[in-house]
C-alpha atoms as a PDB file:
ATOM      1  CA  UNK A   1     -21.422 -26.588  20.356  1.00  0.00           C
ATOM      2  CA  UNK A   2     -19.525 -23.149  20.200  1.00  0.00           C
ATOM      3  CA  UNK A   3     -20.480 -20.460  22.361  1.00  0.00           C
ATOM      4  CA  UNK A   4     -22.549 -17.690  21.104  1.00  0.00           C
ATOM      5  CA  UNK A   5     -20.855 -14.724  20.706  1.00  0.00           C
ATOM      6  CA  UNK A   6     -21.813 -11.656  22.213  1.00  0.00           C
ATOM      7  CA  UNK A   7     -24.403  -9.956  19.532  1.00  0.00           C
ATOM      8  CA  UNK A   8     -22.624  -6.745  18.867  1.00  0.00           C
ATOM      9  CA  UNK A   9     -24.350  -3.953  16.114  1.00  0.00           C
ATOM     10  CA  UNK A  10     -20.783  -2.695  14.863  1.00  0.00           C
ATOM     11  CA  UNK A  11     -22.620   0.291  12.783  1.00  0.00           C
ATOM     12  CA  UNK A  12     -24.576   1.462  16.544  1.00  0.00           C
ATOM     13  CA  UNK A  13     -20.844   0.458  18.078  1.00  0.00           C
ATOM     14  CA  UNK A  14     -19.380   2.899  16.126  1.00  0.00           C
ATOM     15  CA  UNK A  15     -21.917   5.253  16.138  1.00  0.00           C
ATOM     16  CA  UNK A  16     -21.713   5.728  19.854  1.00  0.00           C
ATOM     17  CA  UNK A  17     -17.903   5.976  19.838  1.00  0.00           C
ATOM     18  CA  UNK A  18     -18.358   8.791  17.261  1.00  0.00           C
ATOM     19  CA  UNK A  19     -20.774  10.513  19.965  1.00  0.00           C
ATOM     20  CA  UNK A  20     -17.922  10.792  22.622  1.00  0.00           C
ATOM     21  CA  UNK A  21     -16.383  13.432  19.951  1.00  0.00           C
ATOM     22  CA  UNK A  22     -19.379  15.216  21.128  1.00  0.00           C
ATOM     23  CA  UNK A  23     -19.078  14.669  24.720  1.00  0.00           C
ATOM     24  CA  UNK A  24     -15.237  15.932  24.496  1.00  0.00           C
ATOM     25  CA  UNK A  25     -16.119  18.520  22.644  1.00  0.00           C
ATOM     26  CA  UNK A  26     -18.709  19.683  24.939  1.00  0.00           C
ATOM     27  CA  UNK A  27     -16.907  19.113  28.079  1.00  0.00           C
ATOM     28  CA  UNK A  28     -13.817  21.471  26.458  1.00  0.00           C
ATOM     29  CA  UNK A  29     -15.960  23.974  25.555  1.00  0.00           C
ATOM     30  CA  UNK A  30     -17.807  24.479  29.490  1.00  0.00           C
ATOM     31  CA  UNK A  31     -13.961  24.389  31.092  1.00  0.00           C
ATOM     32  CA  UNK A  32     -13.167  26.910  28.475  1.00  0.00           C
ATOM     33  CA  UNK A  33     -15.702  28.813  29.149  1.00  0.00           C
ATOM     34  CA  UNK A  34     -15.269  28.819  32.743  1.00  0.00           C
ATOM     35  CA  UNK A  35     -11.324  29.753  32.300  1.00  0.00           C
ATOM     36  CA  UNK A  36      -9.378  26.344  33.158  1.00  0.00           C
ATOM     37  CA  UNK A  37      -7.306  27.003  30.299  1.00  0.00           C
ATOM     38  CA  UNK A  38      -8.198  29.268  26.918  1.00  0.00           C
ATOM     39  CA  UNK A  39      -9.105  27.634  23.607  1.00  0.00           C
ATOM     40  CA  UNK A  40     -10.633  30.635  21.170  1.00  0.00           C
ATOM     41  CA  UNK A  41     -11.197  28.133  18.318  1.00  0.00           C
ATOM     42  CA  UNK A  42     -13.344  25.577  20.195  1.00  0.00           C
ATOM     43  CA  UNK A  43     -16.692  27.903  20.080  1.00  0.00           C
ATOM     44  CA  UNK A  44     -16.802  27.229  16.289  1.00  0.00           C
ATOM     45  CA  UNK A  45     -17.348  23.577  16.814  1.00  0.00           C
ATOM     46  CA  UNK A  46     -19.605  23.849  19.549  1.00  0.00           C
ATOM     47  CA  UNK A  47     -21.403  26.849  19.898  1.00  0.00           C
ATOM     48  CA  UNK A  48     -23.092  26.977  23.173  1.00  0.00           C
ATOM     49  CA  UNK A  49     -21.522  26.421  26.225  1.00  0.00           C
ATOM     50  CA  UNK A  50     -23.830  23.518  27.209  1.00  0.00           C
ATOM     51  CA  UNK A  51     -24.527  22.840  30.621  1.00  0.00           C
ATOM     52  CA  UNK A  52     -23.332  22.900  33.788  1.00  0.00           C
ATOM     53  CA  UNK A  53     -20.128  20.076  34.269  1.00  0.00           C
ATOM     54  CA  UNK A  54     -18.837  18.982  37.452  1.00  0.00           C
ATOM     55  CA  UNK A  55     -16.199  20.381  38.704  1.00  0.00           C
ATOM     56  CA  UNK A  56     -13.905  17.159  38.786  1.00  0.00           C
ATOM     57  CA  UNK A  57     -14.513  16.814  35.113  1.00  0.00           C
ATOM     58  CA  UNK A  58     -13.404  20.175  34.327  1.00  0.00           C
ATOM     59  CA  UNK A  59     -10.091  19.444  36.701  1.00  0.00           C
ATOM     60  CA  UNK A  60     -10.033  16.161  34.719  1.00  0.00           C
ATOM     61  CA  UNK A  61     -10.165  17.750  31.287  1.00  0.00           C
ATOM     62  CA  UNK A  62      -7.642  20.266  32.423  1.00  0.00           C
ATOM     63  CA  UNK A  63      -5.279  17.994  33.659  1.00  0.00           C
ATOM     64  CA  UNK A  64      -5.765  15.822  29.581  1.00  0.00           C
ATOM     65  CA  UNK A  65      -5.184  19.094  28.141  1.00  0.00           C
ATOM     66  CA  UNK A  66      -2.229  20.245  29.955  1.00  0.00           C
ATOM     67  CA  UNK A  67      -0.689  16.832  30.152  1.00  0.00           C
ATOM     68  CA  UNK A  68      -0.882  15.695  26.403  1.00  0.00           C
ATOM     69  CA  UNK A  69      -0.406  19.520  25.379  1.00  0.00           C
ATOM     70  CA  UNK A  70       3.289  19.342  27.803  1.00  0.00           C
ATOM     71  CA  UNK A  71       4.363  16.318  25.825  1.00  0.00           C
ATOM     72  CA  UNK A  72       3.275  17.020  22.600  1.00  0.00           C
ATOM     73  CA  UNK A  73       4.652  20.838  22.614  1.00  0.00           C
ATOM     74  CA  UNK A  74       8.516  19.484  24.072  1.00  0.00           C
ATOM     75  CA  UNK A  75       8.345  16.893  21.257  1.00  0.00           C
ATOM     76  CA  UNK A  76       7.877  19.937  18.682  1.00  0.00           C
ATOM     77  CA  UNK A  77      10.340  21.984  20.536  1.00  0.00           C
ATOM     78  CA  UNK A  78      12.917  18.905  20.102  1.00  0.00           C
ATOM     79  CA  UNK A  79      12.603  18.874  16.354  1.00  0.00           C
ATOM     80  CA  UNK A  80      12.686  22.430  16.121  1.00  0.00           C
ATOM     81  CA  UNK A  81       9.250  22.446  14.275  1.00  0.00           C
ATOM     82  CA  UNK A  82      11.139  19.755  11.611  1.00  0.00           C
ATOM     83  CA  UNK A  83       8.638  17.367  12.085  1.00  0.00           C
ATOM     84  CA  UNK A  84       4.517  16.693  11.388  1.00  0.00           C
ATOM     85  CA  UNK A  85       2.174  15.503  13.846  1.00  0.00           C
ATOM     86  CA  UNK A  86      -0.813  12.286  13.329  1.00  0.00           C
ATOM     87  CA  UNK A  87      -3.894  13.167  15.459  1.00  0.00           C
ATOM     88  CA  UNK A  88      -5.513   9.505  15.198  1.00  0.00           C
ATOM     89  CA  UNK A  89      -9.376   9.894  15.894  1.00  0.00           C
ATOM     90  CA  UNK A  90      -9.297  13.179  16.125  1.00  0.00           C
ATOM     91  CA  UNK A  91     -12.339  14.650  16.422  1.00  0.00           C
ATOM     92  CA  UNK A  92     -13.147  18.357  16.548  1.00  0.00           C
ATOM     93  CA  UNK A  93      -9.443  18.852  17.989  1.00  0.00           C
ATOM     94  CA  UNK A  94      -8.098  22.690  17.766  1.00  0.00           C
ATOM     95  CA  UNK A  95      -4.492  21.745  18.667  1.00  0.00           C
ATOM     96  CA  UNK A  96      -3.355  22.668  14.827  1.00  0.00           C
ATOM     97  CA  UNK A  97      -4.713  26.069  15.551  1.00  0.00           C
ATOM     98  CA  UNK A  98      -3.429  26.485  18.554  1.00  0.00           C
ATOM     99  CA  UNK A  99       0.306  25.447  17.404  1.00  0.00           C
ATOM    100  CA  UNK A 100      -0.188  28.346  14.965  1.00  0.00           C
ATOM    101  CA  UNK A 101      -0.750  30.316  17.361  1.00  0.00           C
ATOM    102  CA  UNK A 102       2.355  29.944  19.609  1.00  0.00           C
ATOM    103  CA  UNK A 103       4.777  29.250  16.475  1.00  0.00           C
ATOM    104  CA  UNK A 104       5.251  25.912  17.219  1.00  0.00           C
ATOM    105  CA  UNK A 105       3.696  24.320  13.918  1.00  0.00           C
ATOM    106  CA  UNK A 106       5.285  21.144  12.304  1.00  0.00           C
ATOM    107  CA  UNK A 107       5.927  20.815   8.930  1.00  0.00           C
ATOM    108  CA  UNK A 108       2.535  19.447   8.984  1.00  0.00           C
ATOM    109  CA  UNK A 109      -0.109  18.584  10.888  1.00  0.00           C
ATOM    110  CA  UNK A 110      -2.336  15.421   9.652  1.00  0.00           C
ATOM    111  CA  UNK A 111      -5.536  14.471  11.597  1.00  0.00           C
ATOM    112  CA  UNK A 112      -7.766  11.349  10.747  1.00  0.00           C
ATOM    113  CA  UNK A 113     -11.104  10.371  11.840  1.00  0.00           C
ATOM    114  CA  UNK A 114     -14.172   8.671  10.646  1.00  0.00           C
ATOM    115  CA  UNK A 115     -15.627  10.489   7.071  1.00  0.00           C
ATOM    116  CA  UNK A 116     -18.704  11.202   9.020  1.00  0.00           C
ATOM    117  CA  UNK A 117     -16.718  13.341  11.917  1.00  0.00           C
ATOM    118  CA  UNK A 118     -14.242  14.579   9.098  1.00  0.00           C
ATOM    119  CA  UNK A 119     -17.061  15.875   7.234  1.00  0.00           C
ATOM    120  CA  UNK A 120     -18.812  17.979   9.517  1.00  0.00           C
ATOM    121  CA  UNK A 121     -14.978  19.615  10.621  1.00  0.00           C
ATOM    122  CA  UNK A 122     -14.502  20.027   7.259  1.00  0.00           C
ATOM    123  CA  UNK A 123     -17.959  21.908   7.149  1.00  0.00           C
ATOM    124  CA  UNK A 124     -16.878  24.240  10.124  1.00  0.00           C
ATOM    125  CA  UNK A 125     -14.070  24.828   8.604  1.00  0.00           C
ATOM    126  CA  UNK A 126     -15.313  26.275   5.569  1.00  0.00           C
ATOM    127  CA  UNK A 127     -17.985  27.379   6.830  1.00  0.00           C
ATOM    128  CA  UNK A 128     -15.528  29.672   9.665  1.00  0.00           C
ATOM    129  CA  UNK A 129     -13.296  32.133   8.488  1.00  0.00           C
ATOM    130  CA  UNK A 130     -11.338  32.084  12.120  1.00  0.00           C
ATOM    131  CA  UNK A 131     -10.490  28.437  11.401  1.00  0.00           C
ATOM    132  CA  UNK A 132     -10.057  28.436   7.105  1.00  0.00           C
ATOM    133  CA  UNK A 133      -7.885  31.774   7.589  1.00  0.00           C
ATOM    134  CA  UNK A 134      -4.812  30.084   9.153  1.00  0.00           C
ATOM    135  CA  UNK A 135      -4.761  27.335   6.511  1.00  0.00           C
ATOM    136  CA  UNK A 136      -4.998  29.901   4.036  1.00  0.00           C
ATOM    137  CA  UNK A 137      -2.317  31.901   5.391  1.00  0.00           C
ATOM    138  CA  UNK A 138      -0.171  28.791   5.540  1.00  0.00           C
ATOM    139  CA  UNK A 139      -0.615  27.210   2.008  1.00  0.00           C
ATOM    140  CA  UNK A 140       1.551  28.586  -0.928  1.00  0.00           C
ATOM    141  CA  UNK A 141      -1.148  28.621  -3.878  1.00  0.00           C
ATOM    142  CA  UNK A 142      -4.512  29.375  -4.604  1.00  0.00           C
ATOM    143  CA  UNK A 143      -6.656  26.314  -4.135  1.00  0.00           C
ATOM    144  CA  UNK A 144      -7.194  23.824  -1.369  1.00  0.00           C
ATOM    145  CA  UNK A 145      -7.429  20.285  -2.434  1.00  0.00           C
ATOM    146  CA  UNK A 146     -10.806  19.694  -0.929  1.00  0.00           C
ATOM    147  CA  UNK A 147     -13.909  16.771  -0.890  1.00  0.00           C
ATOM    148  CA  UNK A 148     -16.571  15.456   1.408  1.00  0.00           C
ATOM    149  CA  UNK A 149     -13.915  13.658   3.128  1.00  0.00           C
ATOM    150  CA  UNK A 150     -10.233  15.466   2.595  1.00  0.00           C
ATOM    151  CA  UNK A 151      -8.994  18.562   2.848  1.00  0.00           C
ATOM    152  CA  UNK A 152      -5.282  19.212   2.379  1.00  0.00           C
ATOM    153  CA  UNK A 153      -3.077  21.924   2.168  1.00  0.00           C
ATOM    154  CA  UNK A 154       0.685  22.614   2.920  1.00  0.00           C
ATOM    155  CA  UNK A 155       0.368  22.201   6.766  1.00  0.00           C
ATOM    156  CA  UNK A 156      -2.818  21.086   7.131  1.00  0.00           C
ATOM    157  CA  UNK A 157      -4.509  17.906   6.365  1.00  0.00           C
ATOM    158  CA  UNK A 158      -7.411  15.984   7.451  1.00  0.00           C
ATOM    159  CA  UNK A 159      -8.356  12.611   6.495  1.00  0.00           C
ATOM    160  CA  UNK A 160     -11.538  10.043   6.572  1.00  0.00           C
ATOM    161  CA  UNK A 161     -10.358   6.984   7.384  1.00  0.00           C
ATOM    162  CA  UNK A 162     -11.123   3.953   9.776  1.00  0.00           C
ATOM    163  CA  UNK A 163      -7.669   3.600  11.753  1.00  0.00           C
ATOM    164  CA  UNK A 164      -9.572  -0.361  11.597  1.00  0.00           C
ATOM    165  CA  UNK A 165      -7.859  -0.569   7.912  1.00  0.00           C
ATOM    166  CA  UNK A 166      -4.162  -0.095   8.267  1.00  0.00           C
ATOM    167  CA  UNK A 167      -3.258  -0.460   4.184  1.00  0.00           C
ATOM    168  CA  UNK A 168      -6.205   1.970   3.723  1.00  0.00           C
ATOM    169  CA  UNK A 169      -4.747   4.439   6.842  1.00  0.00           C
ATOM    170  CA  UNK A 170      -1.241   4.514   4.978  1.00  0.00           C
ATOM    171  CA  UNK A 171      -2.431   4.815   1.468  1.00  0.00           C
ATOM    172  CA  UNK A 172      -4.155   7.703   2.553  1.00  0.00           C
ATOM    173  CA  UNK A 173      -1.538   9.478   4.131  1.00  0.00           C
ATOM    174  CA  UNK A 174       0.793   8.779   1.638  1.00  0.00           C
ATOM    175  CA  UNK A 175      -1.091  10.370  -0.880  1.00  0.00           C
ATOM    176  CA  UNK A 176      -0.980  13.473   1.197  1.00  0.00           C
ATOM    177  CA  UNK A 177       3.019  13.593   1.441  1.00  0.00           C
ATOM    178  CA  UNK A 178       3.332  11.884   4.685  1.00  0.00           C
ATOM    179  CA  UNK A 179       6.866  12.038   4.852  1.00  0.00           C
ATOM    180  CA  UNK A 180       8.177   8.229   6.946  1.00  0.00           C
ATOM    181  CA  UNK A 181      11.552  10.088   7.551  1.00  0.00           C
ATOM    182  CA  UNK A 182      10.490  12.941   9.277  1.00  0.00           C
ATOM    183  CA  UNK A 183      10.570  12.871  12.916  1.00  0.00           C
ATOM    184  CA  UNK A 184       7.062  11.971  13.409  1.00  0.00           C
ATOM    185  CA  UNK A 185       4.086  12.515  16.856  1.00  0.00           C
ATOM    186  CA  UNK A 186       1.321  10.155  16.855  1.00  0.00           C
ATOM    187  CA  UNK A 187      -1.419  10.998  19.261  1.00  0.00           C
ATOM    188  CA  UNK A 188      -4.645   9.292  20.105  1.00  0.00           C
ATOM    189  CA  UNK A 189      -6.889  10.540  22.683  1.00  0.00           C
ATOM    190  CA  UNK A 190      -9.275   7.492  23.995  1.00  0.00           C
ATOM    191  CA  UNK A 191      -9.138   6.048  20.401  1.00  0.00           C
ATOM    192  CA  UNK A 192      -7.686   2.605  20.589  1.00  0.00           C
ATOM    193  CA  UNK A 193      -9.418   1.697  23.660  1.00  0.00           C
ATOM    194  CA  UNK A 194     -12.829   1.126  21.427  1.00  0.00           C
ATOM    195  CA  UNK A 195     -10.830  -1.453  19.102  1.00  0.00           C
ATOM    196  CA  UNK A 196      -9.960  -4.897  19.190  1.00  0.00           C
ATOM    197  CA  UNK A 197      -6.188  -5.637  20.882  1.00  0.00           C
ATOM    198  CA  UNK A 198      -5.722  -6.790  17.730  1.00  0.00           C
ATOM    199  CA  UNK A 199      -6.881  -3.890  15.807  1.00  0.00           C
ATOM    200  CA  UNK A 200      -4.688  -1.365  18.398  1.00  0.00           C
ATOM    201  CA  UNK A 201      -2.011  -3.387  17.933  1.00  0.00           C
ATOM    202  CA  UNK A 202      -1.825  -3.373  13.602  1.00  0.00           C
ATOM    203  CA  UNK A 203      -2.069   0.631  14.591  1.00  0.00           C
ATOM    204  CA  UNK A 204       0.925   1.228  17.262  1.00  0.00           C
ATOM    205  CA  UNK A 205       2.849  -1.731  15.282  1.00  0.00           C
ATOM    206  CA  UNK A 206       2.201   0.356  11.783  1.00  0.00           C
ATOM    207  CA  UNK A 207       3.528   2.987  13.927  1.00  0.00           C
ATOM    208  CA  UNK A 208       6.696   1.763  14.673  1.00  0.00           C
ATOM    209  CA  UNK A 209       7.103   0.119  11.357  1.00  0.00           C
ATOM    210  CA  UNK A 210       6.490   3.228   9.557  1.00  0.00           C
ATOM    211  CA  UNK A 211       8.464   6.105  11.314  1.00  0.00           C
ATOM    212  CA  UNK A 212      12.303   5.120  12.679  1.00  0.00           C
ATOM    213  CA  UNK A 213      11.977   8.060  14.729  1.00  0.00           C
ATOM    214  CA  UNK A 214       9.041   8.889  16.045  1.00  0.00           C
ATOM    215  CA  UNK A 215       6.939   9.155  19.875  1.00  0.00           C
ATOM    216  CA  UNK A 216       3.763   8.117  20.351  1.00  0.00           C
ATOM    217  CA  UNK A 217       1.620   9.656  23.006  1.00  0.00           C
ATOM    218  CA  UNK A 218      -1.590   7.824  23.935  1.00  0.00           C
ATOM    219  CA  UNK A 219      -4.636   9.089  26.679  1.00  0.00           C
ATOM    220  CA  UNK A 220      -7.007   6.896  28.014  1.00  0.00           C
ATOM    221  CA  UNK A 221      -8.147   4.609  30.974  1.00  0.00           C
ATOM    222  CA  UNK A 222      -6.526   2.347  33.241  1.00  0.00           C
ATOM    223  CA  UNK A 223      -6.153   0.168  35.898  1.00  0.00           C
ATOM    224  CA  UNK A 224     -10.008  -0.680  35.154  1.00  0.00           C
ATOM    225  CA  UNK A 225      -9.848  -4.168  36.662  1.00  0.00           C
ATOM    226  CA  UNK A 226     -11.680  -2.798  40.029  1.00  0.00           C
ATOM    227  CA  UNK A 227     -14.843  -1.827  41.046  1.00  0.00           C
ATOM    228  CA  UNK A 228     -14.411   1.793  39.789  1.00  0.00           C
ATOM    229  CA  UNK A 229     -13.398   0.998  36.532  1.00  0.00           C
ATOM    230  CA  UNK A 230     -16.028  -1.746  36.281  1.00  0.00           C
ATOM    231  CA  UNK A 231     -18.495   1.316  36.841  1.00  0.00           C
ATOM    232  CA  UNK A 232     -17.121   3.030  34.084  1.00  0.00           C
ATOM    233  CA  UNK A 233     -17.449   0.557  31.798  1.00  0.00           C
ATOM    234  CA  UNK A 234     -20.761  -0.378  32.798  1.00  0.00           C
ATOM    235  CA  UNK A 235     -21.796   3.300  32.433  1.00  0.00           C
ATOM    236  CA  UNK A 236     -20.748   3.250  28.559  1.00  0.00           C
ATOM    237  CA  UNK A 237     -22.033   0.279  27.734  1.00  0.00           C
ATOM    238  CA  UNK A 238     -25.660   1.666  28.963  1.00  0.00           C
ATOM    239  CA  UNK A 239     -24.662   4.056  25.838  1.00  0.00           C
ATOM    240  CA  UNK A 240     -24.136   1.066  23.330  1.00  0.00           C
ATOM    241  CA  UNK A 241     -20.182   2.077  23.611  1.00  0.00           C
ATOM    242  CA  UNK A 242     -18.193  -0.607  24.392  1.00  0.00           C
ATOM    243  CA  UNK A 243     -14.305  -0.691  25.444  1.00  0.00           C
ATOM    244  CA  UNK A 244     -13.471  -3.713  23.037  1.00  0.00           C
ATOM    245  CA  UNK A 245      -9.638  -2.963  23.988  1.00  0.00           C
ATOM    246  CA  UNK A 246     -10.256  -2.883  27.797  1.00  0.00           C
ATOM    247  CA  UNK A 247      -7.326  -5.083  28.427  1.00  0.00           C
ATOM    248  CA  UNK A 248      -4.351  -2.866  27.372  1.00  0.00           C
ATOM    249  CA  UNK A 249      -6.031  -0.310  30.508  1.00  0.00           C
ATOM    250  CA  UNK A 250      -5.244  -2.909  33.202  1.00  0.00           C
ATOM    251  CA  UNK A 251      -2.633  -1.248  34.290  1.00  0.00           C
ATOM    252  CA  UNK A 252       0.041   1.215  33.439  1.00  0.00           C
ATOM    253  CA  UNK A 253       2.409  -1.761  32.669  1.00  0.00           C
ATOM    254  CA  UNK A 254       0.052  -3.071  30.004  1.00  0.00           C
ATOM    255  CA  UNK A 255      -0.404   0.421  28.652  1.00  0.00           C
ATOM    256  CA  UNK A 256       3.639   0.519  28.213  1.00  0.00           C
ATOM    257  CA  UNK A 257       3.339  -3.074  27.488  1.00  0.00           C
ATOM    258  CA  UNK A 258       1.362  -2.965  24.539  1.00  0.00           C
ATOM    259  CA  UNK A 259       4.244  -0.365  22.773  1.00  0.00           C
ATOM    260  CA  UNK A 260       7.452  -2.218  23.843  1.00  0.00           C
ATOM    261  CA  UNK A 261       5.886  -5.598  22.366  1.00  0.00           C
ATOM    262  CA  UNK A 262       4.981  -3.736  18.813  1.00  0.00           C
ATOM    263  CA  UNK A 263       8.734  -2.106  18.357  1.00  0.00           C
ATOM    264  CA  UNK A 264       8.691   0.423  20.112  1.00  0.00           C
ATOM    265  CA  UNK A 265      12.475   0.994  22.211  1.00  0.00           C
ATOM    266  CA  UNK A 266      11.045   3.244  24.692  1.00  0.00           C
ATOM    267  CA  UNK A 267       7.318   3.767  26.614  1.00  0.00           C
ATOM    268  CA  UNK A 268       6.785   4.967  29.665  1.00  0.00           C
ATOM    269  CA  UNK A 269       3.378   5.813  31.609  1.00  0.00           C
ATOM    270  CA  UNK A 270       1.672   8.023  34.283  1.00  0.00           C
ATOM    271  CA  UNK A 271      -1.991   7.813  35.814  1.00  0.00           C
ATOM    272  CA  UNK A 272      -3.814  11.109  35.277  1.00  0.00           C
ATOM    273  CA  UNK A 273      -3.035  12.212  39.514  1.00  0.00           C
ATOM    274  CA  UNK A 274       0.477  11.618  39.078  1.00  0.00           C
ATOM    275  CA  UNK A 275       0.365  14.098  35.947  1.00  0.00           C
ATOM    276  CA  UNK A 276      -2.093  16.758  37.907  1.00  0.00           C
ATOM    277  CA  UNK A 277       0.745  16.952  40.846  1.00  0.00           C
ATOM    278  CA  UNK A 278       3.414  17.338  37.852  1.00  0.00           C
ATOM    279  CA  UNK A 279       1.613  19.943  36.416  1.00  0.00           C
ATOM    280  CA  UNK A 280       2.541  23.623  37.211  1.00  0.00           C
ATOM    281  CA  UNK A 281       1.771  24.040  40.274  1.00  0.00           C
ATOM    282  CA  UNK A 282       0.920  27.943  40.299  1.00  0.00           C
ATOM    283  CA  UNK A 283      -1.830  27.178  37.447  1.00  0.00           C
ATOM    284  CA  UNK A 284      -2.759  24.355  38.973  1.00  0.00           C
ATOM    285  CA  UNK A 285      -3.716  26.525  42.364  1.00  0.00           C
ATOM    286  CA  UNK A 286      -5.284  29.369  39.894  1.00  0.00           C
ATOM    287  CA  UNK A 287      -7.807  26.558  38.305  1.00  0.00           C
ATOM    288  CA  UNK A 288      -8.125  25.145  41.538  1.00  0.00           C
ATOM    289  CA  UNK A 289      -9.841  28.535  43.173  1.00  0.00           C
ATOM    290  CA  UNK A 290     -12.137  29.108  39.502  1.00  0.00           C
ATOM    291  CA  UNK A 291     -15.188  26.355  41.154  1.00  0.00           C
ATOM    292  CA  UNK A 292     -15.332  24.613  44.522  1.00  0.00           C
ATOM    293  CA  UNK A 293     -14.843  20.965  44.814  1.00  0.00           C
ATOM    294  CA  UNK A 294     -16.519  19.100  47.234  1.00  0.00           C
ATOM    295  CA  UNK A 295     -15.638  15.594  46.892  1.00  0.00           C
ATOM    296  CA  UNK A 296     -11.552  15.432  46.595  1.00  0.00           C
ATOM    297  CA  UNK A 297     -11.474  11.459  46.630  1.00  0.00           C
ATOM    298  CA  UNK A 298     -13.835  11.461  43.517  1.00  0.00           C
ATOM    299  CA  UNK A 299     -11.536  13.562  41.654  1.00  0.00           C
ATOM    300  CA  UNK A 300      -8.269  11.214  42.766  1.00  0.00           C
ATOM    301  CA  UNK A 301     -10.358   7.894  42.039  1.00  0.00           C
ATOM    302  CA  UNK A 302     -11.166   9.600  38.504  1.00  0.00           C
ATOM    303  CA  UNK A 303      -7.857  10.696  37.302  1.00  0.00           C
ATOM    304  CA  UNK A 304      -6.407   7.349  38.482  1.00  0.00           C
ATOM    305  CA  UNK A 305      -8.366   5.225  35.795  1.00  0.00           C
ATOM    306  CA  UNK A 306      -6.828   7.696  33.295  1.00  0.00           C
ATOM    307  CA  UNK A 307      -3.243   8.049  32.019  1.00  0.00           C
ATOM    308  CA  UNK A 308      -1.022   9.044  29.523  1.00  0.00           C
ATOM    309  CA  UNK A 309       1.428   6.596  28.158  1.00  0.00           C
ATOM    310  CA  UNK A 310       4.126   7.548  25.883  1.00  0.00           C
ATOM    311  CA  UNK A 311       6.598   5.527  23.463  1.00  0.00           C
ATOM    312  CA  UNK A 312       9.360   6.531  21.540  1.00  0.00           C
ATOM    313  CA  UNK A 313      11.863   5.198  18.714  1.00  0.00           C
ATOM    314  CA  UNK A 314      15.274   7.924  17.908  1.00  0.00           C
ATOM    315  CA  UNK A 315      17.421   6.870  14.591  1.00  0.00           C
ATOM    316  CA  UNK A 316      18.226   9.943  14.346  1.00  0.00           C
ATOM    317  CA  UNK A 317      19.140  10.301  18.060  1.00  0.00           C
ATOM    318  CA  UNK A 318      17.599  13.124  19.517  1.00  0.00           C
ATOM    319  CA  UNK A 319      16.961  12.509  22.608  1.00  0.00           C
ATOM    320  CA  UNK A 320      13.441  11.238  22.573  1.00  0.00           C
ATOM    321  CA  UNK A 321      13.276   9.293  25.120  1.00  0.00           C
ATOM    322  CA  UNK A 322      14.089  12.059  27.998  1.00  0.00           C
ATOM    323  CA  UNK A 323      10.676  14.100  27.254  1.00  0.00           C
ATOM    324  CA  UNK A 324       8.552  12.935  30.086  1.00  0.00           C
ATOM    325  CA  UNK A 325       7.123  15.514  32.449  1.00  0.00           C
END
C-alpha cells in the first residue's frame, strides 16, 4: 500500500505564508521606528508601531535591509538606471519608493504577489497620496491602468499572480511591457522557501530562460539541517506555515546550487553574520548603541540560518558577476 501523504490544507498553507507579509511588515516598521535605518513610506502600510521586538530581530532586519538594499542598489548603479527590477512575493515592500527617492529608479520597477496582498497595496496606495504621488509624477498621461489586482504605470507596476504558475507569471508581465532584453534584478525575500523544489526551480529556471542578462538576488534561511534550524521550522509549522522548499537552505552550497543547475553562469552566497561584519562598519556601531543586546550568541546563531545568495547571467558583459559585497 502507498504511504499516506502528509494531509496538507494548501488554501490555510498559503494563508499563513501570506501572514509573514504582516510579520515583515511589522518587524520593519518597530526598527524604523526605533532608527536602525529610515523608511518614511512604511507607516502607510502599517500604521502603528506595534510592539516591542527584540533587539536581535531588529539587528537581523537591519542587516536584510542593508544587505539586499547593497546588492540591489550596485546592480542599478551598473546599468546606469537602464534596467527594471522583479520583486517576486513582494509584499508591502517600499523599495520602489525609496529608489525614487535617491534617483536610482529603473526603467521600471514590477512587483508580484498574491491578488489578495496586491489588493490591499493597491488600496494603500490609492488610498495615500505620499505613495500614489510618485507614480503620478512618474507616468506620462492622465490615467493609471488600474483593477482589483493591477496597477500599472510607466515605472511602476504591480501584479497578482501565484509565482506557482510560471505561463501565468510571464503572460502577466508581458502584458505590462516586461522588456526580456533589458538588463533585468529579480529579488525574492523568503519567497521560494514556502514552494515545492520543483516549483522554485520552474521560477529561477524561467529566470534564466527569460533574461540573458540578468542577477538574481535571493534572502532566506540556511544551513537548517541542525538543531537550530529544526527549531525554526518547528516554530512555523505551529503557525500552519510550512517550509515545503527546506532543502535548497541546507547549506550555502545548495542555495548557490539550486541557480548554477537552472542556467545560471554565476551564484555566489553569504550567511546573514558574514554580511553584518561586511556591512559598514561605522553604521553598524551607530545601530549597535540605539538598544542593548544581551545575548550576542543568539544574534550570531540567528543570522547564520539566514543568507543572501546571488546569481548572475552578462550577454551583454557588464560585469555582473563582480557585485558582491
Amino acid at each position: 500500500m502507498a504511504a499516506r501523504q502528509p494531509f496538507i490544507d494548501s488554501d490555510t498553507s498559503d494563508e499563513a505564508v501570506r501572514a509573514t507579509c504582516d510579520d515583515a511588515t511589522i518587524c520593519k516598521r518597530f526598527a524604523t521606528s526605533k532608527s536602525y535605518w529610515k523608511d518614511p513610506y512604511i507607516q502607510y502600510f502599517v500604521r502603528s508601531v506595534g510592539e516591542r521586538k527584540a533587539p536581535e530581530i531588529n539587528r537581523g532586519y537591519y542587516a536584510r535591509v542593508q544587505g539586499v538594499n547593497h546588492l540591489l542598489d550596485a546592480f542599478i548603479r551598473k546599468t546606469e538606471c537602464d534596467c527594471q527590477v522583479i520583486n517576486l512575493g513582494a509584499g508591502l515592500d517600499t523599495t520602489f519608493w525609496r529608489l525614487k527617492d535617491q534617483n536610482l529608479m529603473p526603467r521600471k520597477f514590477f512587483e508580484v504577489d498574491f491578488p489578495t496582498v496586491v489588493a490591499r497595496k493597491i488600496h494603500n496606495i490609492k488610498t495615500k497620496p505620499p505613495l500614489s504621488k510618485p507614480l503620478i509624477e512618474t507616468h506620462s498621461t492622465d490615467s493609471l491602468l488600474l483593477d482589483a489586482h493591477s496597477l500599472d504605470s510607466d515605472r511602476y507596476c504591480i501584479i497578482g499572480a501565484d509565482l506557482r504558475d510560471i505561463s501565468n507569471l510571464d503572460e502577466k508581465l508581458k502584458k505590462f511591457q516586461l522588456n526580456p532584453e533589458l538588463p533585468t534584478l529579480l529579488l525574492s525575500e523568503c519567497v521560494l522557501v514556502y514552494m515545492t523544489p520543483s516549483q522554485s526551480s520552474n521560477v529561477v529556471h524561467w529566470a534564466a530562460e527569460t533574461f540573458p542578462t540578468a542577477m538574481f538576488i535571493n534572502y532566506e534561511q540556511v544551513n537548517m539541517s541542525d538543531r537550530f534550524g529544526q527549531v525554526m521550522i518547528e516554530n512555523l509549522q505551529r503557525r500552519q506555515c510550512t517550509l515545503a522548499g527546506v532543502e535548497a537552505c541546507r547549506s550555502l552550497d545548495s542555495q548557490k546550487e539550486r541557480f548554477l543547475k537552472t542556467g545560471w553562469e554565476h551564484a555566489d552566497a553569504l550567511d546573514m553574520m558574514t554580511v553584518y561584519s561586511m556591512l559598514p562598519q561605522e553604521d553598524v556601531g551607530r545601530i549597535e548603541r540605539l538598544e542593548f543586546l544581551d545575548e550576542r550568541e543568539l544574534l550570531q546563531q540567528l543570522l547564520q540560518h539566514y543568507s543572501i545568495s546571488w546569481a548572475s547571467k552578462d550577454k551583454l558583459n557588464l560585469g555582473l558577476s563582480h557585485l558582491a559585497f
